[in-house]
C-alpha atoms as a PDB file:
ATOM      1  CA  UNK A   1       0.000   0.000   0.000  1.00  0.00           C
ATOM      2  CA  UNK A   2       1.666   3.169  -0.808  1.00  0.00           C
ATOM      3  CA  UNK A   3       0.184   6.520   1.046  1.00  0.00           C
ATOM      4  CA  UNK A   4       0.871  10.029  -0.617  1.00  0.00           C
ATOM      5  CA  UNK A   5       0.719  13.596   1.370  1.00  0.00           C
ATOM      6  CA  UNK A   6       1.806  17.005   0.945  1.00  0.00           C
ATOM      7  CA  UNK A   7       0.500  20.089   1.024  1.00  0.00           C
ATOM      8  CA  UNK A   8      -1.516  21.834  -1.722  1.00  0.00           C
ATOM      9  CA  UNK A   9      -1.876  26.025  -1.819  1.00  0.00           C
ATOM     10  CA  UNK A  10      -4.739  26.782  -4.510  1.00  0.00           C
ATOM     11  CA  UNK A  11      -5.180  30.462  -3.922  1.00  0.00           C
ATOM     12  CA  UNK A  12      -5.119  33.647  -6.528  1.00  0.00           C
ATOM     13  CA  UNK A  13      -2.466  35.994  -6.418  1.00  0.00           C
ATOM     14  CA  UNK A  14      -4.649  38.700  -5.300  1.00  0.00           C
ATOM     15  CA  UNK A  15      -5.563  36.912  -2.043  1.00  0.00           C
ATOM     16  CA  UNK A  16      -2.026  35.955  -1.024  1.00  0.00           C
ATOM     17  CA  UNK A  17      -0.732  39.447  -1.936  1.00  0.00           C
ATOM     18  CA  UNK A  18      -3.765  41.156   0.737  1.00  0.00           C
ATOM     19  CA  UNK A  19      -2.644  38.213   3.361  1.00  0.00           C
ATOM     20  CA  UNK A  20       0.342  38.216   3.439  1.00  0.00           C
ATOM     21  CA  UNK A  21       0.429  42.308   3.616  1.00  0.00           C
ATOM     22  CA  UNK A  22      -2.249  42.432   6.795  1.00  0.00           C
ATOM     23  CA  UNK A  23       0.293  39.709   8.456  1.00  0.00           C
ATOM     24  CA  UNK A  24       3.297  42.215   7.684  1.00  0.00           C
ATOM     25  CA  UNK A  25       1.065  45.178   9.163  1.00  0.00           C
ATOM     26  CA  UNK A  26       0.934  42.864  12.085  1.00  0.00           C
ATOM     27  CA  UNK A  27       4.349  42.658  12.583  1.00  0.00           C
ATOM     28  CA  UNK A  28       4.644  46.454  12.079  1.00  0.00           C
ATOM     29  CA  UNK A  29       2.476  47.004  14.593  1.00  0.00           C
ATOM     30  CA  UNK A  30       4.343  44.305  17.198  1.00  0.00           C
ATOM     31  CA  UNK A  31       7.420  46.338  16.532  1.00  0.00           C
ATOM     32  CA  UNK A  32       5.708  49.728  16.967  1.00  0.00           C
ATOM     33  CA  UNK A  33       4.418  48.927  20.326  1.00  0.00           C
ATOM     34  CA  UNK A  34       7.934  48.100  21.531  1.00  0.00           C
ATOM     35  CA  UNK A  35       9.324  51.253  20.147  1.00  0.00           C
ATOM     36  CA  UNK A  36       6.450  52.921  22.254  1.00  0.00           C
ATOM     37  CA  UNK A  37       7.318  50.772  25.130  1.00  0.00           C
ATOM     38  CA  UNK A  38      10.782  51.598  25.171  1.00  0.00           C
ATOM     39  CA  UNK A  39      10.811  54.493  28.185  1.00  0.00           C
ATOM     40  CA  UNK A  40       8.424  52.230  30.225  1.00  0.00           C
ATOM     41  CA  UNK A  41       9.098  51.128  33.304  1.00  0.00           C
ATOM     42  CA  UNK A  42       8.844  47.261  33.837  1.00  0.00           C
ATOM     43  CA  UNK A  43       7.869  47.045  29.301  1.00  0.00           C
ATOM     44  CA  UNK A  44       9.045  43.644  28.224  1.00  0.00           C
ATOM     45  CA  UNK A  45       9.430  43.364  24.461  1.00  0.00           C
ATOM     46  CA  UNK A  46       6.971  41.517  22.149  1.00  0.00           C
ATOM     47  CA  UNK A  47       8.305  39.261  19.489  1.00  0.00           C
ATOM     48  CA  UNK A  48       6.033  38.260  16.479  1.00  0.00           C
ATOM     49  CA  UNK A  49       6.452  34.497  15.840  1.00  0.00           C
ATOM     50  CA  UNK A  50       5.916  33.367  12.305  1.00  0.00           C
ATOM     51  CA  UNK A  51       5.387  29.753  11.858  1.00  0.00           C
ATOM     52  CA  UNK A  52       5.515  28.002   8.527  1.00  0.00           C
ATOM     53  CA  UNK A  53       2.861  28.950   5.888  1.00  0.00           C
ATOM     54  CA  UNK A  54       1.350  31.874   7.744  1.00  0.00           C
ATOM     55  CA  UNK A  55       1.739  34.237   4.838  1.00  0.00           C
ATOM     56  CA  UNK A  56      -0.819  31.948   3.524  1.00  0.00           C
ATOM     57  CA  UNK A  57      -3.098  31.305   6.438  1.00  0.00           C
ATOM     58  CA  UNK A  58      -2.642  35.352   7.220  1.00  0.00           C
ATOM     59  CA  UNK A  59      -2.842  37.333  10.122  1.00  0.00           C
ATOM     60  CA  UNK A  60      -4.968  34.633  12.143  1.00  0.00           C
ATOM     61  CA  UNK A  61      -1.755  32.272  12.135  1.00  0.00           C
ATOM     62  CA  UNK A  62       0.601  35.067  13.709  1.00  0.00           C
ATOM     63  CA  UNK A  63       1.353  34.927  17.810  1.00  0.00           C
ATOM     64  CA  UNK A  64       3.403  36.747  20.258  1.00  0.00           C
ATOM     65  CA  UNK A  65       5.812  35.799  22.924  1.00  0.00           C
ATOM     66  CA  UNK A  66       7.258  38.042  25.627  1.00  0.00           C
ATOM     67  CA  UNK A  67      11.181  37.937  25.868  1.00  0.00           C
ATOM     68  CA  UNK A  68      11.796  38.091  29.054  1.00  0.00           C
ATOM     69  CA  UNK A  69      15.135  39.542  29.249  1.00  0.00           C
ATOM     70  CA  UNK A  70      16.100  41.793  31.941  1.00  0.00           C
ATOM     71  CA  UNK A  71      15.691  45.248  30.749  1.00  0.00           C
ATOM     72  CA  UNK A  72      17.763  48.377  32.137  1.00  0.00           C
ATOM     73  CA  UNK A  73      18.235  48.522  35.375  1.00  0.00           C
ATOM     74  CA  UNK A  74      18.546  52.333  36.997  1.00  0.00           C
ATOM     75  CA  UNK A  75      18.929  54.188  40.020  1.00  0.00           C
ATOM     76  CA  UNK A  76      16.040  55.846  41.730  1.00  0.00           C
ATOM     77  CA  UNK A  77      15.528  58.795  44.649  1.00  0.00           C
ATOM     78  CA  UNK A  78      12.126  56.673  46.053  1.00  0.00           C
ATOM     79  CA  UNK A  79      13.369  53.362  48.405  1.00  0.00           C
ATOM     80  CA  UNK A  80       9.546  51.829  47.554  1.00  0.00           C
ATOM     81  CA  UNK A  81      11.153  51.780  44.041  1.00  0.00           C
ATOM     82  CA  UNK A  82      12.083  47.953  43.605  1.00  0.00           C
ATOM     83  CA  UNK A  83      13.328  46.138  40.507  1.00  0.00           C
ATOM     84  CA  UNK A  84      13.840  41.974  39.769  1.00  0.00           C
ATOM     85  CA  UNK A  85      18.010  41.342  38.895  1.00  0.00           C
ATOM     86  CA  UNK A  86      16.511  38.113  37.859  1.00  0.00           C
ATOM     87  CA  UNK A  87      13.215  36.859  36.070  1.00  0.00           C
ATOM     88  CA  UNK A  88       9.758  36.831  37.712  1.00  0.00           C
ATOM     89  CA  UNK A  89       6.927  39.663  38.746  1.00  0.00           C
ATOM     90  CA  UNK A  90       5.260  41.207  41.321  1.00  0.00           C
ATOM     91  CA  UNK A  91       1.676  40.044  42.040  1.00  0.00           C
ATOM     92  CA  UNK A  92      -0.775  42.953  42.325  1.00  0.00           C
ATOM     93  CA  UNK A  93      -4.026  42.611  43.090  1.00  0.00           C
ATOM     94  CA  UNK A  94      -6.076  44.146  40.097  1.00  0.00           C
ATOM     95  CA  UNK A  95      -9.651  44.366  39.047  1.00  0.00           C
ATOM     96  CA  UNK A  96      -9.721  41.332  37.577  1.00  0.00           C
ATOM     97  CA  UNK A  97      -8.238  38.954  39.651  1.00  0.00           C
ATOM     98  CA  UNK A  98      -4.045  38.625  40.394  1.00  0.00           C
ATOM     99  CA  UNK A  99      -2.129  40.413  37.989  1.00  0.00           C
ATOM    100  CA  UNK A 100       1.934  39.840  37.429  1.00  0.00           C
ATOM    101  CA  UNK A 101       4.442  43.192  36.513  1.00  0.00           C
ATOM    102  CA  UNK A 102       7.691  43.883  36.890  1.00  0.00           C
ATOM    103  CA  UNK A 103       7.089  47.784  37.345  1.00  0.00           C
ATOM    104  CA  UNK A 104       8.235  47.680  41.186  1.00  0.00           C
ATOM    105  CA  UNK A 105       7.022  51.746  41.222  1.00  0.00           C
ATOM    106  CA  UNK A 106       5.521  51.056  44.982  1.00  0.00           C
ATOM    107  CA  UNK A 107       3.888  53.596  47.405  1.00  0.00           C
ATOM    108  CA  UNK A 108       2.650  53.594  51.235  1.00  0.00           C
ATOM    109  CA  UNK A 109      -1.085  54.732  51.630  1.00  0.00           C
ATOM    110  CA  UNK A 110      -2.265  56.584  54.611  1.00  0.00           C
ATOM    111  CA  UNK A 111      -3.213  53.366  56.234  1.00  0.00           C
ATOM    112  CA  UNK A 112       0.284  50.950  55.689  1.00  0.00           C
ATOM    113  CA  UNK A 113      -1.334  49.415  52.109  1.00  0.00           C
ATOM    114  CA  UNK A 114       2.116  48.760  50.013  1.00  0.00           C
ATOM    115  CA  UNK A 115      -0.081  49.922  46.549  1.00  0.00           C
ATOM    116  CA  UNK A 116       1.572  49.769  43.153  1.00  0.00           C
ATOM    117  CA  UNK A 117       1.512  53.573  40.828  1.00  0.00           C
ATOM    118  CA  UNK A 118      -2.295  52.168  39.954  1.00  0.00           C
ATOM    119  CA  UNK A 119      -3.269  52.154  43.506  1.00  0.00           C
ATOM    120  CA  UNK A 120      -3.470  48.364  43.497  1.00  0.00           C
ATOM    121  CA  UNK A 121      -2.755  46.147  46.735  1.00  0.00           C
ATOM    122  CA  UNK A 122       0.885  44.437  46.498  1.00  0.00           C
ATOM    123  CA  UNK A 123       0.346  40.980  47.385  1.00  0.00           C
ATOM    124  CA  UNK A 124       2.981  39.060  49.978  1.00  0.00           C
ATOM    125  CA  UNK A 125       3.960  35.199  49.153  1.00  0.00           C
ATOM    126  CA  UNK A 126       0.562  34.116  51.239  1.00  0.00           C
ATOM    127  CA  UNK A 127      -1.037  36.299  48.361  1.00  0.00           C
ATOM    128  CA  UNK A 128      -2.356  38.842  50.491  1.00  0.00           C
ATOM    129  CA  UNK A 129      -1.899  42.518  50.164  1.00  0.00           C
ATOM    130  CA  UNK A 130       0.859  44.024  52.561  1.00  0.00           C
ATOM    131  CA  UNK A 131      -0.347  46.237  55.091  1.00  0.00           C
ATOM    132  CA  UNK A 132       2.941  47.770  57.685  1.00  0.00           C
ATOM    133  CA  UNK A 133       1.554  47.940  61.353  1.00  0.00           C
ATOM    134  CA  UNK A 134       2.165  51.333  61.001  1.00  0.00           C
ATOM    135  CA  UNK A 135       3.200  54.445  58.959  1.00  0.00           C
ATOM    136  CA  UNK A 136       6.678  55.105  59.208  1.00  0.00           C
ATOM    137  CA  UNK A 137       7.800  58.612  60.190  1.00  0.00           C
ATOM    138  CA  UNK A 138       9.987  58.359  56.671  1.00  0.00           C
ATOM    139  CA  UNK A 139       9.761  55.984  53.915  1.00  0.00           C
ATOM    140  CA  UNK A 140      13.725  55.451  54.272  1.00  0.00           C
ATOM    141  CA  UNK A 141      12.502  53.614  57.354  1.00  0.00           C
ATOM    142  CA  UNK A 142      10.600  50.696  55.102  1.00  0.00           C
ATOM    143  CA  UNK A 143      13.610  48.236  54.134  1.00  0.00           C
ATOM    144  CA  UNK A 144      13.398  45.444  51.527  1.00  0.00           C
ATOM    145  CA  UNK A 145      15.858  42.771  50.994  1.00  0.00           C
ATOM    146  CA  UNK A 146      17.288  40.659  48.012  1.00  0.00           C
ATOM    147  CA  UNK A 147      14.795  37.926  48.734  1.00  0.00           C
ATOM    148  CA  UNK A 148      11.901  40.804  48.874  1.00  0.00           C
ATOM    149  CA  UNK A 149      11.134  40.653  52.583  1.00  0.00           C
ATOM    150  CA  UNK A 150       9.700  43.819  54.096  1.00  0.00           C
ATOM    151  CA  UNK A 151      10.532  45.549  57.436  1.00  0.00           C
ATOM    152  CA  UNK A 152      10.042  48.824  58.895  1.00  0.00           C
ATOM    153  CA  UNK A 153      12.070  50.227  61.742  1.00  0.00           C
ATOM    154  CA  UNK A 154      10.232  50.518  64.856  1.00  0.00           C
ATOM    155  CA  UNK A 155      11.310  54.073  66.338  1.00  0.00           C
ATOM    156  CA  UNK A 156      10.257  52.439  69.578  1.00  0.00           C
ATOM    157  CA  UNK A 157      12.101  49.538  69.813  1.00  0.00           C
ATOM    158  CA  UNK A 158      14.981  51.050  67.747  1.00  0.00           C
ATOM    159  CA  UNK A 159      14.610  47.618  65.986  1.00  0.00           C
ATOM    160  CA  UNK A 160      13.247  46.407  62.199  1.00  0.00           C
ATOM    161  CA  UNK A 161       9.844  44.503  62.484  1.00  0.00           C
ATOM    162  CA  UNK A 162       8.839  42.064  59.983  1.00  0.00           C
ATOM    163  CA  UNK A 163       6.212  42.989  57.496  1.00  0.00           C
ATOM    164  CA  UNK A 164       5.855  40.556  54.857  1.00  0.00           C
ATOM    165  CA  UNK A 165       7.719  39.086  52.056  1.00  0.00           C
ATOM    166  CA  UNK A 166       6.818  39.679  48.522  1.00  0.00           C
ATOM    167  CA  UNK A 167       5.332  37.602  46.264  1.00  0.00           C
ATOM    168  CA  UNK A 168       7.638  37.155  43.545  1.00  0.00           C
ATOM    169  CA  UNK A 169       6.990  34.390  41.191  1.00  0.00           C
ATOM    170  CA  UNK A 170       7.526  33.593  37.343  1.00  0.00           C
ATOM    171  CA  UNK A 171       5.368  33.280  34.359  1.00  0.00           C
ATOM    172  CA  UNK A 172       3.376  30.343  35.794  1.00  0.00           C
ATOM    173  CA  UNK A 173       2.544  31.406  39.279  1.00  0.00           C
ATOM    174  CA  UNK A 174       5.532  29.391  40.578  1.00  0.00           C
ATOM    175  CA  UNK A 175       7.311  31.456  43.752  1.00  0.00           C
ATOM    176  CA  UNK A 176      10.912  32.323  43.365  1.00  0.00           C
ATOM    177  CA  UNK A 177      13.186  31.557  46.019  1.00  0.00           C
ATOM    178  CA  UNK A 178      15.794  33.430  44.864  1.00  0.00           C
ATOM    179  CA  UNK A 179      14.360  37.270  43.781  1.00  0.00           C
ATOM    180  CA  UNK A 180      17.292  39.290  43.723  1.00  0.00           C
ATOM    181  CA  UNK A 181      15.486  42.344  44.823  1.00  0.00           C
ATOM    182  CA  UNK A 182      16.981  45.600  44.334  1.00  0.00           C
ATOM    183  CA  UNK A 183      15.619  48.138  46.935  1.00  0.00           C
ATOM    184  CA  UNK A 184      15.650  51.654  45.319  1.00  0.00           C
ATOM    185  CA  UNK A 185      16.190  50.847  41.816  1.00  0.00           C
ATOM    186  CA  UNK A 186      13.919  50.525  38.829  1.00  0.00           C
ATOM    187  CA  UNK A 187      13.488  48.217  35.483  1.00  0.00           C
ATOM    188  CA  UNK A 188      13.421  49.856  32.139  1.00  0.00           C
ATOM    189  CA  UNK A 189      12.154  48.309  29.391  1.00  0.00           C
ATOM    190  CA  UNK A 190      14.149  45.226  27.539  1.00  0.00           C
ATOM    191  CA  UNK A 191      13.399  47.227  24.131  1.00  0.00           C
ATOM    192  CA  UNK A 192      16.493  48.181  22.106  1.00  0.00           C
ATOM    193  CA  UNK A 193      15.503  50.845  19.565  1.00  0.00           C
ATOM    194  CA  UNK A 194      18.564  50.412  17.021  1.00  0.00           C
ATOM    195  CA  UNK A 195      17.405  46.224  16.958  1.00  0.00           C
ATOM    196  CA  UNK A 196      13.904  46.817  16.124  1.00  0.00           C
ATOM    197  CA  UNK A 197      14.885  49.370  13.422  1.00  0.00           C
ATOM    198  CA  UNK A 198      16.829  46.241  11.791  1.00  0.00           C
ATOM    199  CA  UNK A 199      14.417  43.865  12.594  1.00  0.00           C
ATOM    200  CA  UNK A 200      11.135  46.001  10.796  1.00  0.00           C
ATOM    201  CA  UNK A 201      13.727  46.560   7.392  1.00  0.00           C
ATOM    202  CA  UNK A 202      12.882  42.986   5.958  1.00  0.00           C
ATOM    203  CA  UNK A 203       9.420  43.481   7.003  1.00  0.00           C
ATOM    204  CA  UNK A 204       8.501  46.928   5.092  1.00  0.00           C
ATOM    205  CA  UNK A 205      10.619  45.705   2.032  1.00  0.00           C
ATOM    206  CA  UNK A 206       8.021  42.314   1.944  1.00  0.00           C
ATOM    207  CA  UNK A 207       5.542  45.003   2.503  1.00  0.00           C
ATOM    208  CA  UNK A 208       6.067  47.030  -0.083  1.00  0.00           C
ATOM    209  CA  UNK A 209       6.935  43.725  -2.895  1.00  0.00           C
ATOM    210  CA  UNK A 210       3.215  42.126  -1.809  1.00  0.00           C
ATOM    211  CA  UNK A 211       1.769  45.395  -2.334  1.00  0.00           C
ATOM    212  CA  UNK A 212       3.376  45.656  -5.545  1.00  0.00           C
ATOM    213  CA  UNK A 213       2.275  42.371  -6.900  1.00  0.00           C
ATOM    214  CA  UNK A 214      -1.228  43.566  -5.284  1.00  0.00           C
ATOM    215  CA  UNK A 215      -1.433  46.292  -7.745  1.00  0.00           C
ATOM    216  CA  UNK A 216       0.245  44.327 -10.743  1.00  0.00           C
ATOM    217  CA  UNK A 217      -2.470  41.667  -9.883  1.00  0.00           C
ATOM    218  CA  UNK A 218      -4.997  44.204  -9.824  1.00  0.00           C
ATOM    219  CA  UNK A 219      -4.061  45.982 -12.980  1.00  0.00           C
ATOM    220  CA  UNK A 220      -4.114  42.859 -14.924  1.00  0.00           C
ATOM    221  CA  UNK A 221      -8.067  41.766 -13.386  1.00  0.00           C
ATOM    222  CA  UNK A 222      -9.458  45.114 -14.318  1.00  0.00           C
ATOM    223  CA  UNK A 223      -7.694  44.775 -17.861  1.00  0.00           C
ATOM    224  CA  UNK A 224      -9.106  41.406 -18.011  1.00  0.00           C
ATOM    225  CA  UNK A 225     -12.590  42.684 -17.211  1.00  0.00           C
ATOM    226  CA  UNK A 226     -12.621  45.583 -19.386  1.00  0.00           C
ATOM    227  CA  UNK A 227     -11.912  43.090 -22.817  1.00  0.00           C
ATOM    228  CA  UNK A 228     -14.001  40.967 -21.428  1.00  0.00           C
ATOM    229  CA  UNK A 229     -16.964  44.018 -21.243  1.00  0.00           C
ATOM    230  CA  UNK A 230     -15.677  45.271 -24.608  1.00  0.00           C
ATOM    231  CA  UNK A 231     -15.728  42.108 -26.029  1.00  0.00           C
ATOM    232  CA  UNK A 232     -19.693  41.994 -25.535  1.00  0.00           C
END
């Protein structure tokens, strides 16, 4: 018994031209956001993957993964400011449920809540939001280690209390036993500017051919209609 298989592609010109071009706008756009995303604290860059045949299937067969890189890591004035030396997040506690960053912009409300810059709770490791016993006199007085525990110097006791630790885990929800927490430091974005640049060339120049052979393709259909009307 002999089997036979292989892929057929019975499509006109026109079609593939428009696909592939709205899967190349994709791409654009991938690249644009990342250019946006550049001056963001805690951006990781999106990268477009292209699997076999997608110029065919068209923009429905493209996906994006997150590279997850460690971006630029800066000095800051604020001590809540807190960035990751390694990979992971921060859990928040958002509208929606638990939500991961790694923008580590942190403030203290009048109450002791450890919020994030969107006023949402910072969760601890027992995924509840960290609340101090009580609002330090400065915010120098909150300390945070590498492994992302919290204390706050008790003027009374002259001593640091124990707050919580944070929740730091990685893409899957998994805790990270190892954080590397930087207190007073923040995470730019992984984005490098001159890379996507070289990385959108190839992309505008297949662009601009499938737009080409749109128009050729199109030229030659209205030709073929018009003799075809004339012909009448």
């Amino acid at each position: 018994m002999l089997i036979k298989s292989g892929v057929h592609f019975t499509d006109n010109g026109i079609k593939t031209a428009l696909k592939a071009m709205q899967l190349q706008q994709a791409i654009i756009g991938v690249a644009n956001e990342n250019m946006l995303g550049f001056d963001k604290i805690g951006y990781q860059r999106k990268e477009a993957v292209v699997p076999a045949f997608t110029e065919y299937l068209g923009v429905n067969g493209l996906s994006q993964a997150t590279d997850t890189t460690i971006g630029r890591i800066s000095t800051s004035a604020n001590p809540l400011d807190l960035a990751l030396n390694t990979k992971g997040y921060f859990q928040v506690q958002g509208k929606d449920g638990v939500r991961l960053t790694r923008d580590g912009r942190f403030k203290l409300d009048k109450n002791g809540n450890l919020l994030n810059i969107e006023d949402q709770p910072v969760l601890s490791n027992s995924g509840v939001p960290i609340k101090l016993p009580f609002v330090p006199d400065k915010i120098s007085d909150v300390v945070v280690n590498t492994k992302g525990q919290v204390k706050v110097f008790n003027k009374n006791t002259k001593k640091l209390d124990n707050v919580a630790t944070l929740g730091i885990v990685d893409s899957n929800g998994v805790g990270i036993a190892q954080p590397e927490v930087a207190q007073g430091f923040l995470e730019y974005s992984n984005v490098s500017l001159q890379n996507e640049f070289m990385n959108l060339m190839p992309t505008i120049k297949a662009y601009d051919a499938n737009r080409q052979m749109f128009m050729i393709e199109n030229s030659v259909l209205q030709r073929t209609i018009s003799q075809l009307s004339n012909a009448q």
